[in-house]
C-alpha atoms as a PDB file:
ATOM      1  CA  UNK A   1      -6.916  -7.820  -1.871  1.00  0.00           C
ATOM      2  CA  UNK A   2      -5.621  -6.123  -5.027  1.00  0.00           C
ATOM      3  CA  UNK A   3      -8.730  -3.533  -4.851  1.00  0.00           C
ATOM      4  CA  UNK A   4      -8.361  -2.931  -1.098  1.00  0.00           C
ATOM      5  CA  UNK A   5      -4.177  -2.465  -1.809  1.00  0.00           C
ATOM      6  CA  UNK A   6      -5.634   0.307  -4.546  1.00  0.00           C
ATOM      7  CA  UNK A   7      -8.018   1.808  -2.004  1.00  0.00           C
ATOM      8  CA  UNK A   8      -4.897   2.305   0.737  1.00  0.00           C
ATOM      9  CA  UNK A   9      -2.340   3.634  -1.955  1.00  0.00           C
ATOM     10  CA  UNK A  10      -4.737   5.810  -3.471  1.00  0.00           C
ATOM     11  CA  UNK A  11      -4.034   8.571  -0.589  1.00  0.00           C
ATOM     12  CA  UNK A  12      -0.088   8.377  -1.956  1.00  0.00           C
ATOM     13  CA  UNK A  13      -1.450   9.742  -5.672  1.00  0.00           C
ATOM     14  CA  UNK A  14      -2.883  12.832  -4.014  1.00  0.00           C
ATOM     15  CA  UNK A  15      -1.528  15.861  -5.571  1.00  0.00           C
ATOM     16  CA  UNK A  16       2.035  15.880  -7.556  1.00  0.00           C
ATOM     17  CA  UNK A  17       5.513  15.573  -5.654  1.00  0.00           C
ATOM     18  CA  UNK A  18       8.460  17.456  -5.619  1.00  0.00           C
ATOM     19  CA  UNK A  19       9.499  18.381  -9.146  1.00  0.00           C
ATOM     20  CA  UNK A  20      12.911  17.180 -10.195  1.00  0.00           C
ATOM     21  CA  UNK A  21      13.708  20.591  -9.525  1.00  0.00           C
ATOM     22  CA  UNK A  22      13.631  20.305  -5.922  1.00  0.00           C
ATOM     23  CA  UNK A  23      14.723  16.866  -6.295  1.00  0.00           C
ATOM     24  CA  UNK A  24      17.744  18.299  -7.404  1.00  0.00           C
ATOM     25  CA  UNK A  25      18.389  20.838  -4.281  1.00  0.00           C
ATOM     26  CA  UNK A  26      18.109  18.033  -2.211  1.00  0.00           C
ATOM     27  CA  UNK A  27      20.871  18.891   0.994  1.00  0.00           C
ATOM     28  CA  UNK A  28      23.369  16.515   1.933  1.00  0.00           C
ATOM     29  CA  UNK A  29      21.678  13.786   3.287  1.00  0.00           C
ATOM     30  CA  UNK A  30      21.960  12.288   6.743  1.00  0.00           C
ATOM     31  CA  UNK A  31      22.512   8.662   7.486  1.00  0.00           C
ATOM     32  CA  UNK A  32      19.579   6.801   9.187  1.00  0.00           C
ATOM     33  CA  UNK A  33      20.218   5.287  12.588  1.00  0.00           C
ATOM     34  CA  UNK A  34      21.653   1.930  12.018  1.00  0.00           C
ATOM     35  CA  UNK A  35      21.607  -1.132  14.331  1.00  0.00           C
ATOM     36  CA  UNK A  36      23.829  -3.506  14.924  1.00  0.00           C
ATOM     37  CA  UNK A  37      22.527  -6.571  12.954  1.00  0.00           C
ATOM     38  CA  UNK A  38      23.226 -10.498  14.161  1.00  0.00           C
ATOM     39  CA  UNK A  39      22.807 -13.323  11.897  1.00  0.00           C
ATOM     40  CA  UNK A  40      19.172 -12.998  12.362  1.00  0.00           C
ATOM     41  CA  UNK A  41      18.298 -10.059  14.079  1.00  0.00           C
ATOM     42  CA  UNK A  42      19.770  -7.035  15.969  1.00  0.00           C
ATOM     43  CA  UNK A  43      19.419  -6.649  19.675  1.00  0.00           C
ATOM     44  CA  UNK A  44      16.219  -4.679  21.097  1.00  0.00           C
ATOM     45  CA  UNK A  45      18.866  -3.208  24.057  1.00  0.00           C
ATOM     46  CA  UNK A  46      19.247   0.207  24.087  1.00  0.00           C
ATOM     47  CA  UNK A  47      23.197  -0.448  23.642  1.00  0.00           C
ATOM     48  CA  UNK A  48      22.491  -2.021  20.340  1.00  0.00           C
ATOM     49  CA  UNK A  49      19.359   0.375  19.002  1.00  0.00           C
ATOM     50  CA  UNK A  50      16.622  -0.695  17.654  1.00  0.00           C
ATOM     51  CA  UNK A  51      16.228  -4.384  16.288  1.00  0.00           C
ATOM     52  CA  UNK A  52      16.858  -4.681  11.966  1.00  0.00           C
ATOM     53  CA  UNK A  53      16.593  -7.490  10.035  1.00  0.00           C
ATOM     54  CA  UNK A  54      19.535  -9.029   8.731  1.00  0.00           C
ATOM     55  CA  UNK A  55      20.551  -8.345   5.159  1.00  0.00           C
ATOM     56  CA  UNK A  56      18.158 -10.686   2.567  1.00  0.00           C
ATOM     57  CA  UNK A  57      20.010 -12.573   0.204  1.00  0.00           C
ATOM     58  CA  UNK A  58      22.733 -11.020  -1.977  1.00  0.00           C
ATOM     59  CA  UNK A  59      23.091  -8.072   0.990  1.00  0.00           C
ATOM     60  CA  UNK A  60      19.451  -6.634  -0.039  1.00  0.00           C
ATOM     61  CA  UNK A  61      17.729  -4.780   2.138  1.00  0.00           C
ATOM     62  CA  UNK A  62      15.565  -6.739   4.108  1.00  0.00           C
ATOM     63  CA  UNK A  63      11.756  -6.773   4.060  1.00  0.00           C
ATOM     64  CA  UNK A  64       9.363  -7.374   7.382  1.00  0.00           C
ATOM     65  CA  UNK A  65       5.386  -7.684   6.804  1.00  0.00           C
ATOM     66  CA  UNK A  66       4.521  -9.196   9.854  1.00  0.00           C
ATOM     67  CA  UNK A  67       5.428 -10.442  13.217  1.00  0.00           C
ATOM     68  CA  UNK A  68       5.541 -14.137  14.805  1.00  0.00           C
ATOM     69  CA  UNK A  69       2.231 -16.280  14.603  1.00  0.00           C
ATOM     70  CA  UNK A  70       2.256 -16.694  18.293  1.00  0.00           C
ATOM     71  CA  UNK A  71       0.124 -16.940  21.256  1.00  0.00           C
ATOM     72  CA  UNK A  72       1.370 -13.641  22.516  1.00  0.00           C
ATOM     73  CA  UNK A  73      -1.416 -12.209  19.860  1.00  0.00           C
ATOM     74  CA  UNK A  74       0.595  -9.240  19.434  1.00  0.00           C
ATOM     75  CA  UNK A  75      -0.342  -6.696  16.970  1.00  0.00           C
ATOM     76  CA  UNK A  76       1.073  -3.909  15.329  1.00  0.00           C
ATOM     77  CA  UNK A  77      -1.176  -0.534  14.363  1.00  0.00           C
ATOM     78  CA  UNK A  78       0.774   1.869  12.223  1.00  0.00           C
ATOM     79  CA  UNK A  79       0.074   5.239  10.184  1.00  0.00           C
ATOM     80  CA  UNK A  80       1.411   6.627   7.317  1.00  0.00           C
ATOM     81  CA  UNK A  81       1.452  10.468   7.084  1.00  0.00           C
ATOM     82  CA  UNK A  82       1.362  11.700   3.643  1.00  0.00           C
ATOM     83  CA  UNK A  83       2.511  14.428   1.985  1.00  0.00           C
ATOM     84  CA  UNK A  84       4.085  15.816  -1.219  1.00  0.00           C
ATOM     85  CA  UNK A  85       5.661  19.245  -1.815  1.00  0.00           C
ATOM     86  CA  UNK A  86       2.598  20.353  -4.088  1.00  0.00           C
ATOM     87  CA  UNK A  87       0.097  19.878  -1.139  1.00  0.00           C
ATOM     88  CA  UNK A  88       1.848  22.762   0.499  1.00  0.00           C
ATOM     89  CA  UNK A  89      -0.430  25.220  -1.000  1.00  0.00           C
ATOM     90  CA  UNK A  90      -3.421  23.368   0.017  1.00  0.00           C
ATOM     91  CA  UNK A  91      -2.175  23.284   3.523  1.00  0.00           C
ATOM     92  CA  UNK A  92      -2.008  26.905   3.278  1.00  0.00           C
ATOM     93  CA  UNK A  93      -5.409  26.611   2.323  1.00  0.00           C
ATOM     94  CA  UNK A  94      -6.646  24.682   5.242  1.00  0.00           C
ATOM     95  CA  UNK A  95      -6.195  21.245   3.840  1.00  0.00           C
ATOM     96  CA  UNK A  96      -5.430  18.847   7.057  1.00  0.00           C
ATOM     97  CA  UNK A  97      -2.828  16.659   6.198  1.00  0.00           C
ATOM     98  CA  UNK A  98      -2.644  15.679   9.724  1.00  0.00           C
ATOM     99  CA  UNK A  99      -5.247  14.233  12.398  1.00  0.00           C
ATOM    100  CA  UNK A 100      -4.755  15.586  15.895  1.00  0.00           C
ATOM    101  CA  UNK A 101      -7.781  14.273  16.863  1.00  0.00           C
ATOM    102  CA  UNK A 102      -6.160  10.782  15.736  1.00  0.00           C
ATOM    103  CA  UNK A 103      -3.314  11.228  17.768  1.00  0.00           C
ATOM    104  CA  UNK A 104      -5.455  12.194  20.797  1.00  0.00           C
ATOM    105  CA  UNK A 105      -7.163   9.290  20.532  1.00  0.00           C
ATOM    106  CA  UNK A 106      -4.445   6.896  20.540  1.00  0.00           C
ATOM    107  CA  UNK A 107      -2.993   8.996  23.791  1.00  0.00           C
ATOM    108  CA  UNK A 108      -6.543   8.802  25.127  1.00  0.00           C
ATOM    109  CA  UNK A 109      -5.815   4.660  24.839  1.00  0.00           C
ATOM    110  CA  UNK A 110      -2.731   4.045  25.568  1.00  0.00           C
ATOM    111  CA  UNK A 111      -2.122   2.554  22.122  1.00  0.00           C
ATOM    112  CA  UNK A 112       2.046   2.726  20.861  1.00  0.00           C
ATOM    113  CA  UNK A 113       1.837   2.904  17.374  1.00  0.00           C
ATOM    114  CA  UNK A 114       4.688   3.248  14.574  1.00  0.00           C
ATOM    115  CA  UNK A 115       4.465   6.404  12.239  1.00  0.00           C
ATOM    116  CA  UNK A 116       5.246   5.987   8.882  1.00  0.00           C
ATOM    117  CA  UNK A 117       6.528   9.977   8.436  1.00  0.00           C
ATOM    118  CA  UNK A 118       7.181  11.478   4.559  1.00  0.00           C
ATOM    119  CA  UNK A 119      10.144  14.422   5.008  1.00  0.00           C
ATOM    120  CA  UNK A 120       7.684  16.923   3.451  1.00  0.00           C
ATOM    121  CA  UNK A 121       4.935  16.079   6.522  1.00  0.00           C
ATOM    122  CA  UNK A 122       7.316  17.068   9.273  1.00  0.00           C
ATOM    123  CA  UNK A 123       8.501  20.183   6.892  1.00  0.00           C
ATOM    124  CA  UNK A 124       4.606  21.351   7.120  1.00  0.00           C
ATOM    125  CA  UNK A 125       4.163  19.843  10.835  1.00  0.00           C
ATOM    126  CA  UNK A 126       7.196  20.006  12.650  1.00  0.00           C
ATOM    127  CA  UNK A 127       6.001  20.459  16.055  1.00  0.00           C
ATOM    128  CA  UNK A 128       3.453  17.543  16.269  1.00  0.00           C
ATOM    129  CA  UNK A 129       6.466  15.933  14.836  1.00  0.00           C
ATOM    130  CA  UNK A 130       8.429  16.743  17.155  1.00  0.00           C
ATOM    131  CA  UNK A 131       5.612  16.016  19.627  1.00  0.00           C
ATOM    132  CA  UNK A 132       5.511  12.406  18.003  1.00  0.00           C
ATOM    133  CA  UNK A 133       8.937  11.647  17.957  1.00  0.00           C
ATOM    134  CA  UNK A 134       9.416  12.381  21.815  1.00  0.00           C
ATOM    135  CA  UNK A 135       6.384  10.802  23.301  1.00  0.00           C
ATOM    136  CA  UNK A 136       7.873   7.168  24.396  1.00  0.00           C
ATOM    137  CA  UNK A 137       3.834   5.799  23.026  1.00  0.00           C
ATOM    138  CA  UNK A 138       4.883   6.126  19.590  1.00  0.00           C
ATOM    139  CA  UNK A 139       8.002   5.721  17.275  1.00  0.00           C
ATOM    140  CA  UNK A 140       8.845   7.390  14.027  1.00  0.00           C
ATOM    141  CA  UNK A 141       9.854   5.839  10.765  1.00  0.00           C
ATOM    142  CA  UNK A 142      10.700   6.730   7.441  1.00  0.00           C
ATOM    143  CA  UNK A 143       8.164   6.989   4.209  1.00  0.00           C
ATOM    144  CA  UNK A 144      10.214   8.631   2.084  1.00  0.00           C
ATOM    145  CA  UNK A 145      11.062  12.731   1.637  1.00  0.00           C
ATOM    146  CA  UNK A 146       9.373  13.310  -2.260  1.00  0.00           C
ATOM    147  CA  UNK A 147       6.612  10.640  -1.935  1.00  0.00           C
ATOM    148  CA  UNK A 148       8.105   9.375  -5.485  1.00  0.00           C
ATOM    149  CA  UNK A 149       7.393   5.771  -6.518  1.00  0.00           C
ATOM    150  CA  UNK A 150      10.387   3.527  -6.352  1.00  0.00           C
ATOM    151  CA  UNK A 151       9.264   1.487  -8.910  1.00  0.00           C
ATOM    152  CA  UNK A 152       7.642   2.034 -12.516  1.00  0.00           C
ATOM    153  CA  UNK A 153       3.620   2.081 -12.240  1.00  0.00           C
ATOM    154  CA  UNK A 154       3.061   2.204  -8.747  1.00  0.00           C
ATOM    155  CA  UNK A 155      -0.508   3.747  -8.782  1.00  0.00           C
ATOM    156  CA  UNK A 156       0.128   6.703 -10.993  1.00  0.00           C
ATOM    157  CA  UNK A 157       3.014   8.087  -8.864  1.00  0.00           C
ATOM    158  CA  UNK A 158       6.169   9.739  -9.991  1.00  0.00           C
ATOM    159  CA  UNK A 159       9.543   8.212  -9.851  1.00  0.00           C
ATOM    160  CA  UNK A 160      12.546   8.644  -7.800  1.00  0.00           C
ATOM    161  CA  UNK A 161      15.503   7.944 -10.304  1.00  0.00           C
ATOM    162  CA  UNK A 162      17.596   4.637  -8.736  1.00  0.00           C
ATOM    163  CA  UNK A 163      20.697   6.970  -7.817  1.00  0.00           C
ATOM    164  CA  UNK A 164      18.302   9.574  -5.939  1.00  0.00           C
ATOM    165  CA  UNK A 165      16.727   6.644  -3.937  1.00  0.00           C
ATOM    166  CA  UNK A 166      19.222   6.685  -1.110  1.00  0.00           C
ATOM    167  CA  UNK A 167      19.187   9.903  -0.930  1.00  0.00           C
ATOM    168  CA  UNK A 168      15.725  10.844  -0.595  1.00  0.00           C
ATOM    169  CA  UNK A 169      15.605   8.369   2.198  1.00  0.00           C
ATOM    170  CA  UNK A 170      18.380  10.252   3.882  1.00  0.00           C
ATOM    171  CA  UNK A 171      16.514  13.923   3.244  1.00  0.00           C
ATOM    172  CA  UNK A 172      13.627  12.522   5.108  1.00  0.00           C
ATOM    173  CA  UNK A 173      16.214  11.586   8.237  1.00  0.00           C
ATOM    174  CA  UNK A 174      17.140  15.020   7.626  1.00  0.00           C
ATOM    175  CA  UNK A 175      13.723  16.628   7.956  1.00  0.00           C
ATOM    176  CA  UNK A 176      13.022  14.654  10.824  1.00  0.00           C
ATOM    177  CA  UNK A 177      15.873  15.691  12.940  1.00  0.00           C
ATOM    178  CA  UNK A 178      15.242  19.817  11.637  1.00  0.00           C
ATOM    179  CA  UNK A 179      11.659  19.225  13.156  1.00  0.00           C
ATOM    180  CA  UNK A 180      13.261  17.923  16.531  1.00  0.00           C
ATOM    181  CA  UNK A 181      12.732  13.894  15.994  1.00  0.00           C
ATOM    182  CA  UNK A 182      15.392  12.673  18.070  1.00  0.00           C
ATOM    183  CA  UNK A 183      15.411   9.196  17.465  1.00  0.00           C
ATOM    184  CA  UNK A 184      13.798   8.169  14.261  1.00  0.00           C
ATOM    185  CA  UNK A 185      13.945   4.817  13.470  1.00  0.00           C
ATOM    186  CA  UNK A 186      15.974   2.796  11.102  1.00  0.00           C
ATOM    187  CA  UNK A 187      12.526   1.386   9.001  1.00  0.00           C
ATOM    188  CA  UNK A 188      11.087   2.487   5.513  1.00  0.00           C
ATOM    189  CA  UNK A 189       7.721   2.399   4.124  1.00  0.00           C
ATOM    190  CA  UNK A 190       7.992   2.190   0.120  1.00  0.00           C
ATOM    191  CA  UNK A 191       5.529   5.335  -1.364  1.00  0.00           C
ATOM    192  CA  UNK A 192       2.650   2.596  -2.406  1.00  0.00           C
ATOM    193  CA  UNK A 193       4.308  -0.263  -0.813  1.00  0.00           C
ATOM    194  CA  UNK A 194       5.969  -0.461  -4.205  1.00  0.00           C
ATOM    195  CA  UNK A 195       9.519  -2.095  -3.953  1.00  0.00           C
ATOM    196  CA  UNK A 196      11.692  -4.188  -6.503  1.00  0.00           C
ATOM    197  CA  UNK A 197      15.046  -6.024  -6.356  1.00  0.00           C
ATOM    198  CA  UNK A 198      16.893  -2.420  -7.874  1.00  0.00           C
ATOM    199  CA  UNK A 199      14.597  -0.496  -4.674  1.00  0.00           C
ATOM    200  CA  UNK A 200      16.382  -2.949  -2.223  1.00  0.00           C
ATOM    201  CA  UNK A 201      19.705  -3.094  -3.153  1.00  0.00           C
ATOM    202  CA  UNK A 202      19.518   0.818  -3.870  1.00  0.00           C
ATOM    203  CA  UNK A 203      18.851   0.824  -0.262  1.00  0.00           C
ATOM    204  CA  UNK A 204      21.399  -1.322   1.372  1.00  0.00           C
ATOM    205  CA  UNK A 205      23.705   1.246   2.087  1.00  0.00           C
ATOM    206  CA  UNK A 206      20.816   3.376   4.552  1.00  0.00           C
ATOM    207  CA  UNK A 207      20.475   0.487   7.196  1.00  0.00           C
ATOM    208  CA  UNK A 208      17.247  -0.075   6.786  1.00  0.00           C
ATOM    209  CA  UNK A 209      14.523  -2.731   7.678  1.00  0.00           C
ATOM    210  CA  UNK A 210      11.721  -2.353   5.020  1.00  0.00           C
ATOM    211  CA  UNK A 211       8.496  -2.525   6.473  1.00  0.00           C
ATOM    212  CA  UNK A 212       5.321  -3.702   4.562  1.00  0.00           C
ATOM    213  CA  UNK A 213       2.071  -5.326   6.311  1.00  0.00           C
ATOM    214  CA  UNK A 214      -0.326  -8.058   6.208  1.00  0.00           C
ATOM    215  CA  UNK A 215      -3.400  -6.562   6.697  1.00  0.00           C
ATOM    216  CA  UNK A 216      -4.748  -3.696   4.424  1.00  0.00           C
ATOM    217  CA  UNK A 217      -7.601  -1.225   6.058  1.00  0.00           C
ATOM    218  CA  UNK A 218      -8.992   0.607   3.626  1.00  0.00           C
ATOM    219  CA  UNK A 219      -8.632   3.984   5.649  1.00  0.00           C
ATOM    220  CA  UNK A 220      -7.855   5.751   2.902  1.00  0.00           C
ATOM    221  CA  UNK A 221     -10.999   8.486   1.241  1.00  0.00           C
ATOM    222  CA  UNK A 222     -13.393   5.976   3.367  1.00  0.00           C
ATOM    223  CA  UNK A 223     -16.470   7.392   4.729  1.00  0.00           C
ATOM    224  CA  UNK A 224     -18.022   4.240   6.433  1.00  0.00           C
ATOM    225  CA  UNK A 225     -16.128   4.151  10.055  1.00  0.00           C
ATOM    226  CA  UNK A 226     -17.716   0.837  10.362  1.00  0.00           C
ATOM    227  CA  UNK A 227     -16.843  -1.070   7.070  1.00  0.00           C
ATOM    228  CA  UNK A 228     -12.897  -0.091   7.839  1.00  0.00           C
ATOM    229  CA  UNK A 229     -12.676  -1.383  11.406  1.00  0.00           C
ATOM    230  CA  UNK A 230     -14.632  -4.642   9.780  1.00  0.00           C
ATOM    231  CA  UNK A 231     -11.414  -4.972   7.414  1.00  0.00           C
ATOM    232  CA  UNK A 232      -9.135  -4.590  10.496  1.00  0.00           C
ATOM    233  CA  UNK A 233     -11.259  -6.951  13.066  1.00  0.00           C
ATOM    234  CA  UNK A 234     -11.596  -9.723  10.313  1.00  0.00           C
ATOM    235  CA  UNK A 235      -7.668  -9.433   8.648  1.00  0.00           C
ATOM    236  CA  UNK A 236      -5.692  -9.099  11.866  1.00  0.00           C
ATOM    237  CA  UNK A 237      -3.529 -12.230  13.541  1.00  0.00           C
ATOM    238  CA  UNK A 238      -0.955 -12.600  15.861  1.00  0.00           C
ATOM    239  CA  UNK A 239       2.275 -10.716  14.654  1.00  0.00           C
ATOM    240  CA  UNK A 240      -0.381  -8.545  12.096  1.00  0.00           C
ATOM    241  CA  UNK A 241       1.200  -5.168  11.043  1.00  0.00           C
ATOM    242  CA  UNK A 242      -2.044  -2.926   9.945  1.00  0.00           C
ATOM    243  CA  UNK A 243      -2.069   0.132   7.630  1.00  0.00           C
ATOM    244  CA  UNK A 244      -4.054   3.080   8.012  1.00  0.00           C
ATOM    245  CA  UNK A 245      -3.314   7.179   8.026  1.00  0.00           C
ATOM    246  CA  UNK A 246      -3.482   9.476   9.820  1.00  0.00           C
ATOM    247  CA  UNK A 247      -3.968  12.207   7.147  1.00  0.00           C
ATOM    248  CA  UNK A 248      -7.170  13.440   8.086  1.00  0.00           C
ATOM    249  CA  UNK A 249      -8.494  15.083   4.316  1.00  0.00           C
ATOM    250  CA  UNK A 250      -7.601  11.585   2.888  1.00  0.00           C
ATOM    251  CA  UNK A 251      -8.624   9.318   5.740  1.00  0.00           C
ATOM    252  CA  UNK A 252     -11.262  11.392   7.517  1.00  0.00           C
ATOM    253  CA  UNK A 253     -13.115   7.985   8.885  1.00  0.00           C
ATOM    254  CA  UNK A 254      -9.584   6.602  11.000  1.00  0.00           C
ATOM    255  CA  UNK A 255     -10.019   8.206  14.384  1.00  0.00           C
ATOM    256  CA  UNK A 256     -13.698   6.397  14.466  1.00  0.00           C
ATOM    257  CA  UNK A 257     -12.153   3.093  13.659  1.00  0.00           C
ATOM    258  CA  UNK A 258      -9.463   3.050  16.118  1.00  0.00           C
ATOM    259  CA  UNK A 259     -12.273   4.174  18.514  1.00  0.00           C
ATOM    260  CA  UNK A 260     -13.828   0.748  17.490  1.00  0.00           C
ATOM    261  CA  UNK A 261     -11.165  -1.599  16.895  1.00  0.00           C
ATOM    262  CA  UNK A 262      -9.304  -0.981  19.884  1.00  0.00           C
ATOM    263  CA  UNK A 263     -11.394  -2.313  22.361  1.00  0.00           C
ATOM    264  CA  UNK A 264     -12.703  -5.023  20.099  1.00  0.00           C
ATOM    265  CA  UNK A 265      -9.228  -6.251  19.768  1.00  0.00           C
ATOM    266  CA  UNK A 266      -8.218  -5.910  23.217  1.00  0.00           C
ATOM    267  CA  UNK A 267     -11.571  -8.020  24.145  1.00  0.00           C
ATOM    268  CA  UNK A 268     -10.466 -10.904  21.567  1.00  0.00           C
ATOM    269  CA  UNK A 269      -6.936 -10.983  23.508  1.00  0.00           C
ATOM    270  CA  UNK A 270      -4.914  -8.667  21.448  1.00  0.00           C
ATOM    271  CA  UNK A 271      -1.677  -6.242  22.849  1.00  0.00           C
ATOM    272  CA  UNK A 272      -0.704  -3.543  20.924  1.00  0.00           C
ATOM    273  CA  UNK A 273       3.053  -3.155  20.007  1.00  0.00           C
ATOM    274  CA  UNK A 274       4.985  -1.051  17.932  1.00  0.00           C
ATOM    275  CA  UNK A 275       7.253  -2.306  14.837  1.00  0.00           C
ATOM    276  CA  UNK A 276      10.159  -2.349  16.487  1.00  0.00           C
ATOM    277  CA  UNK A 277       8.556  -4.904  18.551  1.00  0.00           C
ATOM    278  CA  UNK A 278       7.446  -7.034  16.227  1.00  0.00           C
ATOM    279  CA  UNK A 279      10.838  -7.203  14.619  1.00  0.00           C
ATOM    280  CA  UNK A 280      12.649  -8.016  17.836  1.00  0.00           C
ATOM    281  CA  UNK A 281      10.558 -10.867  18.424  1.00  0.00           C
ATOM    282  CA  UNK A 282      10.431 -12.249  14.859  1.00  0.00           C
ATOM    283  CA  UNK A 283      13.930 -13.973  14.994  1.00  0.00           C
ATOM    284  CA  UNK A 284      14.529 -13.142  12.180  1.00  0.00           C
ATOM    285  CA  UNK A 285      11.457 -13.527  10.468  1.00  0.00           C
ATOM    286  CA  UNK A 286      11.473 -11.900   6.260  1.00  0.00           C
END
């Protein structure tokens, strides 16, 4: 588990991120969308917005990695899209940081999926952003502007110091809403998965429902289609929230996999959800 954990967080350590330079020009941040929380979790209405975990003990902010172990055998597919400010060059280049063809498969199959979006992506991409973020199949959530760690040794990444942490959360709300997001989602991905009691509490103030996952798939720099969807097919559950990318230089293999697992999965039972879902069925469930 360790190795394939490795294997998905590698795609965070490609290139450099912002340099405490730009750090440091950060604009004045924006708050995330914030629901209404209950003593376990917030209302899915659309008077309340989205459902968020209640605070975790002490007022931390919470942490979701998976949904109820039901018989509903719902399951949860969602992307991250990477990108640091150094990669802009390489864009520039021709370097696909994003996966259209991805995206046109999960149109193509009617699967809603949750999208894990870095400020700096939607910077470089803002109309499929934009596209993203208003197509009712998907929803957008938060991975961070800078792509900094938010702990110490978190797979060779640079650090976001604990006062910035808010506030590169907030940029990325920022970017989102310049590219024409108009709803992004009160969830964060930690850069690596990488979070710590100082990450949480540095994020109470955002709103936020942290959102890990319980099954890893190994998207990331893969070239065997097949071995990936095998890691999907044989880790997912009811409630499972799956990682993958949809950065296509990193994770060239992902469109082929959802290709595969999709039907599989819908064959064995399975219903694909987004997040939000998950979280507004879990009752609470950290």
């Amino acid at each position: 588990m360790i190795i394939r954990v490795r294997r998905i967080a590698a795609v965070c350590a490609l290139g450099t991120a912002l340099t405490a330079l730009a750090a440091c020009s950060a604009p004045q941040p924006v708050r995330a969308p914030r629901a209404t929380a209950g003593p376990a979790v917030a209302s899915a209405s659309p008077a309340a917005g989205p459902p968020t975990l209640a605070p975790g003990p002490a007022g931390l902010t919470p942490v979701f990695e998976h949904g109820p172990r039901t018989g509903d055998r719902a399951v949860a597919l969602t992307f991250d899209a990477d990108m640091t400010a150094d990669q802009g060059p390489r864009a520039a280049r021709g370097e696909r940081f994003d996966n259209p063809g991805l995206i046109a498969a999960l149109r193509e199959l009617k699967v809603p999926a949750t999208v894990f979006m870095t400020g700096r992506w939607a910077e470089q991409y803002p109309r499929q952003a934009r596209s993203l973020g208003r197509d009712p199949l998907f929803e957008i959530a938060n991975h961070s502007y800078s792509h900094y760690a938010f702990t110490e040794d978190c797979y060779g990444l640079p650090t976001v110091d604990e006062e910035r942490m808010r506030t590169d959360v907030e940029r990325a709300y920022a970017a989102f809403r310049e590219a024409g997001v108009p709803d992004p989602m009160p969830y964060f991905r930690f850069p690596g998965g990488c979070h710590d009691t100082r990450a949480l509490r540095a994020l109470t103030p955002a709103g936020v429902t942290a959102v890990q996952w319980d099954v890893v798939s190994g998207d990331a720099f893969a070239t065997d289609a097949g071995a990936v969807a095998r890691e999907v097919l044989d880790g997912v559950r009811p409630g499972s929230v799956v990682v993958l990318h949809c950065t296509l230089s990193a994770a060239p293999t992902t469109e082929r996999v959802v290709r595969e697992v999709v039907p599989e999965l819908r064959g064995k039972g399975f219903r694909f959800v987004k997040v939000s879902e998950l979280i507004g069925a879990s009752g609470g469930r950290r």
